[in-house]
PDB file of N, CA and C in Angstrom:
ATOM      1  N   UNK A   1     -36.587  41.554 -98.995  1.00  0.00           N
ATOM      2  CA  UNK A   1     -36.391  40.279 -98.343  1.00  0.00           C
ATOM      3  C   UNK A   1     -37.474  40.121 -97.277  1.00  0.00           C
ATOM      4  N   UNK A   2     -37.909  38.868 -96.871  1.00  0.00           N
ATOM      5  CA  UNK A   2     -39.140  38.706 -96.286  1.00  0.00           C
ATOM      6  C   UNK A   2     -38.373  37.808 -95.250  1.00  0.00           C
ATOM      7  N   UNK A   3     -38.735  38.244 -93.437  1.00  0.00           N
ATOM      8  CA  UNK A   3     -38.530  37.155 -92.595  1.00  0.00           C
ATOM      9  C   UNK A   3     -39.643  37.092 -91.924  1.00  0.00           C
ATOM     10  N   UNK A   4     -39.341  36.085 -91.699  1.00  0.00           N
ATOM     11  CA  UNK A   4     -40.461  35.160 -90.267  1.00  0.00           C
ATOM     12  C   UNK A   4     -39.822  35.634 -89.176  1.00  0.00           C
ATOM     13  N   UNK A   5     -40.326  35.831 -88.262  1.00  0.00           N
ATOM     14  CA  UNK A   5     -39.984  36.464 -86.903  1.00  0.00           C
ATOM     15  C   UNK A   5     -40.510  34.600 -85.930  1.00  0.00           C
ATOM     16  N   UNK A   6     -39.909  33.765 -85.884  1.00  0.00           N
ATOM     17  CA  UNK A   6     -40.171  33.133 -84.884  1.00  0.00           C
ATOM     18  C   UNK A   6     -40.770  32.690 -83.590  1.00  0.00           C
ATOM     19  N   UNK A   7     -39.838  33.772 -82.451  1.00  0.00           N
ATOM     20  CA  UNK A   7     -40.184  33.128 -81.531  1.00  0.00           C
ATOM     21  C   UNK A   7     -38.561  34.178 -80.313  1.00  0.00           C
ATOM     22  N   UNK A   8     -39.072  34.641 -79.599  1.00  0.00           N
ATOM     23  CA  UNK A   8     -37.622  35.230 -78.903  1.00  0.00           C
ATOM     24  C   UNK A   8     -38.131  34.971 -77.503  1.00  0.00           C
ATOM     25  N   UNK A   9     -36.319  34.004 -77.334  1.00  0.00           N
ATOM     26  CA  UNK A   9     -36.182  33.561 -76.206  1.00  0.00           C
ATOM     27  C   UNK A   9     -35.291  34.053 -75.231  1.00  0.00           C
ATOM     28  N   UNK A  10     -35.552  35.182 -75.144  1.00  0.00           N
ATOM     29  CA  UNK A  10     -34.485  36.617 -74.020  1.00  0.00           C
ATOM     30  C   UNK A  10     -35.548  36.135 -72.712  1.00  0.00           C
ATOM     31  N   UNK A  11     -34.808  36.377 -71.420  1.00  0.00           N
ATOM     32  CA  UNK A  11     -35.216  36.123 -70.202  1.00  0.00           C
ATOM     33  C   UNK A  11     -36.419  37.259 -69.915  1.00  0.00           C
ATOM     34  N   UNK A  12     -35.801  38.502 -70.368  1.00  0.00           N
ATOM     35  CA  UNK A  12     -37.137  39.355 -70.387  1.00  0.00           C
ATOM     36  C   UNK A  12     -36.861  40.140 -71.049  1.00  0.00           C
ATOM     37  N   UNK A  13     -37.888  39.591 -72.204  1.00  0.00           N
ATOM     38  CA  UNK A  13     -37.910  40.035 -73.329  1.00  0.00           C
ATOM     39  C   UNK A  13     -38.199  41.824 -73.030  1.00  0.00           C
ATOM     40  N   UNK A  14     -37.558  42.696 -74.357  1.00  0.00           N
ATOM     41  CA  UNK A  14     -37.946  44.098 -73.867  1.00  0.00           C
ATOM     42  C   UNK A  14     -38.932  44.607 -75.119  1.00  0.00           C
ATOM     43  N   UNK A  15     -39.863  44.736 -74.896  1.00  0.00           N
ATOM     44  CA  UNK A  15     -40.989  45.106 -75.398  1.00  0.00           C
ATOM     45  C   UNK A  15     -41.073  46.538 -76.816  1.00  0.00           C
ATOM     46  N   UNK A  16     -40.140  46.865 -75.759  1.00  0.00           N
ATOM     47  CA  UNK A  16     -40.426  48.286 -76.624  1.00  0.00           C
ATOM     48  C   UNK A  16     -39.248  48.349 -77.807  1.00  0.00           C
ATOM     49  N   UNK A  17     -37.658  47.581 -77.215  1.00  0.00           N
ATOM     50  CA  UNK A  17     -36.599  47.430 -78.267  1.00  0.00           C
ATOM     51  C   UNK A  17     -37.164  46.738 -78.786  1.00  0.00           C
ATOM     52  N   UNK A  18     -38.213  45.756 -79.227  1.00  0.00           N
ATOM     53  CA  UNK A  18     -38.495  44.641 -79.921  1.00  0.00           C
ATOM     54  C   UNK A  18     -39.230  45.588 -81.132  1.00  0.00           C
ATOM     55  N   UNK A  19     -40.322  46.197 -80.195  1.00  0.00           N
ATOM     56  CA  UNK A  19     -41.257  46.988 -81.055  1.00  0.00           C
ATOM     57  C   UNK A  19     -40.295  47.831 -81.841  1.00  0.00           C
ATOM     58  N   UNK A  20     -39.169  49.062 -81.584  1.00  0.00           N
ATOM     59  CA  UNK A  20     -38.287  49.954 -82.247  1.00  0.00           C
ATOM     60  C   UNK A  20     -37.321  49.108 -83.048  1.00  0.00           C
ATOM     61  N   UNK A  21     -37.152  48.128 -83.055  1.00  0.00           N
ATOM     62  CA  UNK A  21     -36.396  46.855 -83.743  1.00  0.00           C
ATOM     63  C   UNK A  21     -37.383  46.833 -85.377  1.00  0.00           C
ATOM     64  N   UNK A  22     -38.609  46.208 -85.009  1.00  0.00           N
ATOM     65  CA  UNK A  22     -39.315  45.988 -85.982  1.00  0.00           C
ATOM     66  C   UNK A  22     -39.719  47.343 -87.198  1.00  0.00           C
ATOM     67  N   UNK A  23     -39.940  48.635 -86.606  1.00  0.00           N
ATOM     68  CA  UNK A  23     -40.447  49.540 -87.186  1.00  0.00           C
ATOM     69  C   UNK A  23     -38.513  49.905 -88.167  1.00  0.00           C
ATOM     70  N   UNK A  24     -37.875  49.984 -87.294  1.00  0.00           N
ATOM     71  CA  UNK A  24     -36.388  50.628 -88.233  1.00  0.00           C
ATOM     72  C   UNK A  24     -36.573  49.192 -89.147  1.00  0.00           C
ATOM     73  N   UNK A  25     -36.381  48.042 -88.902  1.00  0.00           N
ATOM     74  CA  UNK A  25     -35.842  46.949 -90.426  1.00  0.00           C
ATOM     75  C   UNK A  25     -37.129  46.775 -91.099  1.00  0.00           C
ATOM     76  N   UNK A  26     -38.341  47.230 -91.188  1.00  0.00           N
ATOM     77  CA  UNK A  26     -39.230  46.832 -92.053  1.00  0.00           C
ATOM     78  C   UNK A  26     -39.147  47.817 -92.977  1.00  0.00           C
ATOM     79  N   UNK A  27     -40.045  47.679 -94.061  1.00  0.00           N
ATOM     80  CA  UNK A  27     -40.235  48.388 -95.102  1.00  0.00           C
ATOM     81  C   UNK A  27     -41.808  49.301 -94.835  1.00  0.00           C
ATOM     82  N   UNK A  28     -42.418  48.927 -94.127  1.00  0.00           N
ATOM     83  CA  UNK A  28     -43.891  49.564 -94.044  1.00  0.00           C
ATOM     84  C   UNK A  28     -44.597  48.990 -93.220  1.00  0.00           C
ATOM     85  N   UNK A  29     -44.466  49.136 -91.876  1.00  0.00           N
ATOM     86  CA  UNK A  29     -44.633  48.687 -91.020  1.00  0.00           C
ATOM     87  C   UNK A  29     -44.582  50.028 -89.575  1.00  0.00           C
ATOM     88  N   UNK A  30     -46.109  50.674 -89.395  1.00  0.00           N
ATOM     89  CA  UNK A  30     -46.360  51.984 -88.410  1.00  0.00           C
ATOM     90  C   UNK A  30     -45.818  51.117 -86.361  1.00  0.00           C
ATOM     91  N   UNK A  31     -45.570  52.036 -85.897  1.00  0.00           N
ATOM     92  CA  UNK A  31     -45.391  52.275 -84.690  1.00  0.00           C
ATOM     93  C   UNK A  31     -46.640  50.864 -84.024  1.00  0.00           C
ATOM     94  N   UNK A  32     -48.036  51.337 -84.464  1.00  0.00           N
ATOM     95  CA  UNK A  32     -49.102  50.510 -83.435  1.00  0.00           C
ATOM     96  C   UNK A  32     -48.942  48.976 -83.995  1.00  0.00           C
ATOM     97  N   UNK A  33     -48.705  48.503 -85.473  1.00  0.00           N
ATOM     98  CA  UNK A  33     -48.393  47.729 -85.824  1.00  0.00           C
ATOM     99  C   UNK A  33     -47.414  46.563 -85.591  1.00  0.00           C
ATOM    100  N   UNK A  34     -46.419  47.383 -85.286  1.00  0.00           N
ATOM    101  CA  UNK A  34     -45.420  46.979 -84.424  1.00  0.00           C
ATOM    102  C   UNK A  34     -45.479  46.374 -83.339  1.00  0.00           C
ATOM    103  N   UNK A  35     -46.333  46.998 -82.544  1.00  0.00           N
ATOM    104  CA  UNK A  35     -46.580  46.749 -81.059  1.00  0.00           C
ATOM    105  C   UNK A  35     -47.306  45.396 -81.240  1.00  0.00           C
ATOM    106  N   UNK A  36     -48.197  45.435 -81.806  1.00  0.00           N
ATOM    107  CA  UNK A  36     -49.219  44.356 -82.072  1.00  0.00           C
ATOM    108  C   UNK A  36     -48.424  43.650 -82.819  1.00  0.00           C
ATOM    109  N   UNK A  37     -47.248  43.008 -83.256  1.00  0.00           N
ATOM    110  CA  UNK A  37     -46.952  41.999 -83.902  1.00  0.00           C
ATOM    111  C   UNK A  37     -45.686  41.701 -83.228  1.00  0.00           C
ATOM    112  N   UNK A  38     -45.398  42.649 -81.811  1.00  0.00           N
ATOM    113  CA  UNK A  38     -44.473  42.050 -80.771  1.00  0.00           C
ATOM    114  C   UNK A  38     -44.559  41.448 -79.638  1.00  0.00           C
ATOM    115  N   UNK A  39     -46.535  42.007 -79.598  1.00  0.00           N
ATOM    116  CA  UNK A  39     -47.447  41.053 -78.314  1.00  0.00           C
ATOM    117  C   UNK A  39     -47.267  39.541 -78.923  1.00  0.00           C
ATOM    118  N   UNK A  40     -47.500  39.577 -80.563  1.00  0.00           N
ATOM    119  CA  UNK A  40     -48.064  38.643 -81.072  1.00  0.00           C
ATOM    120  C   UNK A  40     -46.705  37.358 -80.692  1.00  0.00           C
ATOM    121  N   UNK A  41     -45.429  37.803 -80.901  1.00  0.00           N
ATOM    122  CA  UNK A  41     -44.302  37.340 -80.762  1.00  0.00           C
ATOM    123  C   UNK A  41     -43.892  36.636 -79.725  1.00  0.00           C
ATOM    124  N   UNK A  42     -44.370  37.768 -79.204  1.00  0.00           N
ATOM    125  CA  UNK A  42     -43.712  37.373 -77.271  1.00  0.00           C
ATOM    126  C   UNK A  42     -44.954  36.068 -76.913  1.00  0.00           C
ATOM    127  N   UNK A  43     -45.965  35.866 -77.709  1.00  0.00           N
ATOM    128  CA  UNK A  43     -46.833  34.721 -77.515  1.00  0.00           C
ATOM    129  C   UNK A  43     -46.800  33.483 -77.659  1.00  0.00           C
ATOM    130  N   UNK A  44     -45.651  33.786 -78.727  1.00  0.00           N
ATOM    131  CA  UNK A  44     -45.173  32.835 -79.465  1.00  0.00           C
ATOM    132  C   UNK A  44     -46.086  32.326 -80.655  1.00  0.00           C
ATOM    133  N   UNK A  45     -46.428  33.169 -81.622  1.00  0.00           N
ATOM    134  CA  UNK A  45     -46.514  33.019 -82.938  1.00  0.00           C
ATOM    135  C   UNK A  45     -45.734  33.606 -83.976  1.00  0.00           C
ATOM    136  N   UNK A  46     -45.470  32.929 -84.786  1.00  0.00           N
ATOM    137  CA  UNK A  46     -44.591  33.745 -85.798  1.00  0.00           C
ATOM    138  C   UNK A  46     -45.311  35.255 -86.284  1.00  0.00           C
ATOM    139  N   UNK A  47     -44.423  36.268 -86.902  1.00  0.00           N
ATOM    140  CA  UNK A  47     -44.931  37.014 -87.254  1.00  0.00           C
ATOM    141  C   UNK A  47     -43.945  37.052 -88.677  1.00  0.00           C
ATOM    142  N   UNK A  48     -44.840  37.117 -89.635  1.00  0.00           N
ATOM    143  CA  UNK A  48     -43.962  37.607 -91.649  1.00  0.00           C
ATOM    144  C   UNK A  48     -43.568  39.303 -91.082  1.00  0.00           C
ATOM    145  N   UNK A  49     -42.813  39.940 -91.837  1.00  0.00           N
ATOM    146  CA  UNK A  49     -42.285  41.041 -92.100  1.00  0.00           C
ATOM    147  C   UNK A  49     -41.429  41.124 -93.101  1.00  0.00           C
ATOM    148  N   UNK A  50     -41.910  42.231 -93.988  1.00  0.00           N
ATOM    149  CA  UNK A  50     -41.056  42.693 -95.366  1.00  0.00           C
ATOM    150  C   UNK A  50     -39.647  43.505 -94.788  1.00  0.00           C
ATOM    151  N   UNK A  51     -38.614  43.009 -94.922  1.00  0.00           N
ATOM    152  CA  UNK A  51     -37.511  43.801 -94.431  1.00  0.00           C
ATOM    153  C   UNK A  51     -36.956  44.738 -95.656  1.00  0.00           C
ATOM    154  N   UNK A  52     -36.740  45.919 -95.127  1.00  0.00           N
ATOM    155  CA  UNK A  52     -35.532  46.721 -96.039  1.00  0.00           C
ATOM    156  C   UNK A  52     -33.997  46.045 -96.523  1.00  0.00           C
ATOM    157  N   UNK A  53     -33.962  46.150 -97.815  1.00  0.00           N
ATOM    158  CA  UNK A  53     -32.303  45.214 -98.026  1.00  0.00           C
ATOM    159  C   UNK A  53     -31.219  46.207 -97.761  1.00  0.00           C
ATOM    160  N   UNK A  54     -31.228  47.502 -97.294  1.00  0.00           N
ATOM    161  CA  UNK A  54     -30.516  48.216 -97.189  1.00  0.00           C
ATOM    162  C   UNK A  54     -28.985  47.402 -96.535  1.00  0.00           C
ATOM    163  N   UNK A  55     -29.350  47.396 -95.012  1.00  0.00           N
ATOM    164  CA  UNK A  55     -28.532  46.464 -93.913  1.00  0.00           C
ATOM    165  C   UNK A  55     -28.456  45.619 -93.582  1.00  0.00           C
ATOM    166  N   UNK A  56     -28.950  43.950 -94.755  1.00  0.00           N
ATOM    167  CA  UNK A  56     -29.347  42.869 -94.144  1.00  0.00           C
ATOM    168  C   UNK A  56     -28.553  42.119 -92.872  1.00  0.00           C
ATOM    169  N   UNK A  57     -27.324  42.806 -92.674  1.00  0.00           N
ATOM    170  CA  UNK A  57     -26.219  42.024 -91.684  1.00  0.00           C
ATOM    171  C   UNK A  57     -26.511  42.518 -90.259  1.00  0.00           C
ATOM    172  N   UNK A  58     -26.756  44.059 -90.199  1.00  0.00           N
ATOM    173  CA  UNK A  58     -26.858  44.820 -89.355  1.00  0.00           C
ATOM    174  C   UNK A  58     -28.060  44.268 -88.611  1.00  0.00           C
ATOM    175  N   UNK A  59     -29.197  44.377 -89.641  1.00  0.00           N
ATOM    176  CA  UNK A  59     -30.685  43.439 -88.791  1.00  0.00           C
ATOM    177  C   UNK A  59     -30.489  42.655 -88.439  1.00  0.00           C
ATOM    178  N   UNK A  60     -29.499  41.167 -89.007  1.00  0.00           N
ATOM    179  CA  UNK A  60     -29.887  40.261 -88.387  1.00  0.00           C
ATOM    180  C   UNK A  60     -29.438  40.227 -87.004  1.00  0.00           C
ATOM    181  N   UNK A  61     -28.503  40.903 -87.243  1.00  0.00           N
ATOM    182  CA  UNK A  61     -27.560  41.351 -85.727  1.00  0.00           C
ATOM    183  C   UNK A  61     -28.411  41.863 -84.779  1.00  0.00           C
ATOM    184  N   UNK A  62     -29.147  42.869 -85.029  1.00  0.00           N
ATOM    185  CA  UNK A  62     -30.066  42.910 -84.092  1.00  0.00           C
ATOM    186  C   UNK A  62     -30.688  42.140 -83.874  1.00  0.00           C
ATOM    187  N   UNK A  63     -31.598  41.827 -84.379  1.00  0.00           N
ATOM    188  CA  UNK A  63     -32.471  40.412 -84.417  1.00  0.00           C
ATOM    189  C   UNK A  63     -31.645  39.295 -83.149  1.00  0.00           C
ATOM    190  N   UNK A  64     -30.495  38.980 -83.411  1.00  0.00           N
ATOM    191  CA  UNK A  64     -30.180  38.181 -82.423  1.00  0.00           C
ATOM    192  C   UNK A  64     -29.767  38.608 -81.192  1.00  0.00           C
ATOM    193  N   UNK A  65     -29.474  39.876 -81.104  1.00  0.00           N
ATOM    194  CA  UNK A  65     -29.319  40.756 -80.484  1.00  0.00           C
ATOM    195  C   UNK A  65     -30.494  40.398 -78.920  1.00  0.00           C
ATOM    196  N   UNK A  66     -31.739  40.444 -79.619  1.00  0.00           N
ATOM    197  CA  UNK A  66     -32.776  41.247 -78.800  1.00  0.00           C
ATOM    198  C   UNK A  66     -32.907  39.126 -78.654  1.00  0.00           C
ATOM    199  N   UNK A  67     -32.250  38.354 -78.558  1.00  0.00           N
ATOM    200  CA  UNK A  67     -32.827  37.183 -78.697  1.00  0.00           C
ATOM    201  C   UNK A  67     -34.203  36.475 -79.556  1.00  0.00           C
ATOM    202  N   UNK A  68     -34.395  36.954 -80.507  1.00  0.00           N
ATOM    203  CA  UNK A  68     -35.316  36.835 -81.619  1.00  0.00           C
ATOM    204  C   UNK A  68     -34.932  35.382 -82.518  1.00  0.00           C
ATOM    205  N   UNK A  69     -35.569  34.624 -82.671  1.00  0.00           N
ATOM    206  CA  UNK A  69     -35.114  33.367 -83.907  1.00  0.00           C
ATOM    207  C   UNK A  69     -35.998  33.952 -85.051  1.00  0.00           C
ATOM    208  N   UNK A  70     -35.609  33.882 -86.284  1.00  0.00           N
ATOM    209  CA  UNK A  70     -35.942  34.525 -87.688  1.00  0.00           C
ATOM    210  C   UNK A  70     -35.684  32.929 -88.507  1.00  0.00           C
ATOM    211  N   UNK A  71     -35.964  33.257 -89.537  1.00  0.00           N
ATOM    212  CA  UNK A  71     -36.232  32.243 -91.010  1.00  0.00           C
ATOM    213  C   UNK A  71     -36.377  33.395 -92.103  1.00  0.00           C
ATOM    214  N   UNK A  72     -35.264  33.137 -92.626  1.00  0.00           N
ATOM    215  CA  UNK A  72     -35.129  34.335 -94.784  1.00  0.00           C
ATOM    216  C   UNK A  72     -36.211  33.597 -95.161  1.00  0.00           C
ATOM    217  N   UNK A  73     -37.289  34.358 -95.657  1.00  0.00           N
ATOM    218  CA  UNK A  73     -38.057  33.443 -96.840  1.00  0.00           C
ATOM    219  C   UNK A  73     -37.844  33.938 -97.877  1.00  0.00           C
ATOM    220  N   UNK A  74     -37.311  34.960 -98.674  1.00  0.00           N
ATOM    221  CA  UNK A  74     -36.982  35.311 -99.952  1.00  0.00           C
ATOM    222  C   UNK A  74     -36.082  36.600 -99.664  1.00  0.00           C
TER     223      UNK A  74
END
C-alpha cells in the first residue's frame, strides 16, 4: 500500500518519532532517508512512502497519532 504523507500539524512536531514512525511502517526505507523525508514534511511537502500491509490500522494510528495528514493511494 502506498501513502502520501501530507503535511503534520502537531504544535511541535517531534522529529525523531516522526523519523522512527516512518522507518517501522515502510517497506524500504534506511534511518538517513527517513530523516530527510521528515525535514521534507515538517516543510510542508508531501512525501510518497511504500507502506508494509502487515498493520495497516496500527500505522494509521500512529500516523494520527504523531499529527500527520496521509492520503491511501493504492
Amino acid at each position: 500500500m502506498k501513502l502520501n504523507l501530507l503535511s503534520c500539524d502537531a504544535q511541535r512536531p517531534d522529529r525523531r518519532a516522526i523519523a522512527k514512525c516512518i522507518v517501522e511502517i515502510s517497506s524500504n526505507i534506511s534511518e538517513s532517508l527517513s530523516n530527510e523525508f521528515t525535514d521534507i514534511l515538517l516543510e510542508g511537502d508531501p512525501v510518497e512512502i511504500e507502506m508494509k500491509d502487515k498493520n495497516a490500522g496500527s500505522t494509521l494510528r500512529a500516523l494520527r497519532k504523531l499529527s500527520i495528514d496521509y492520503e491511501i493511494i493504492e
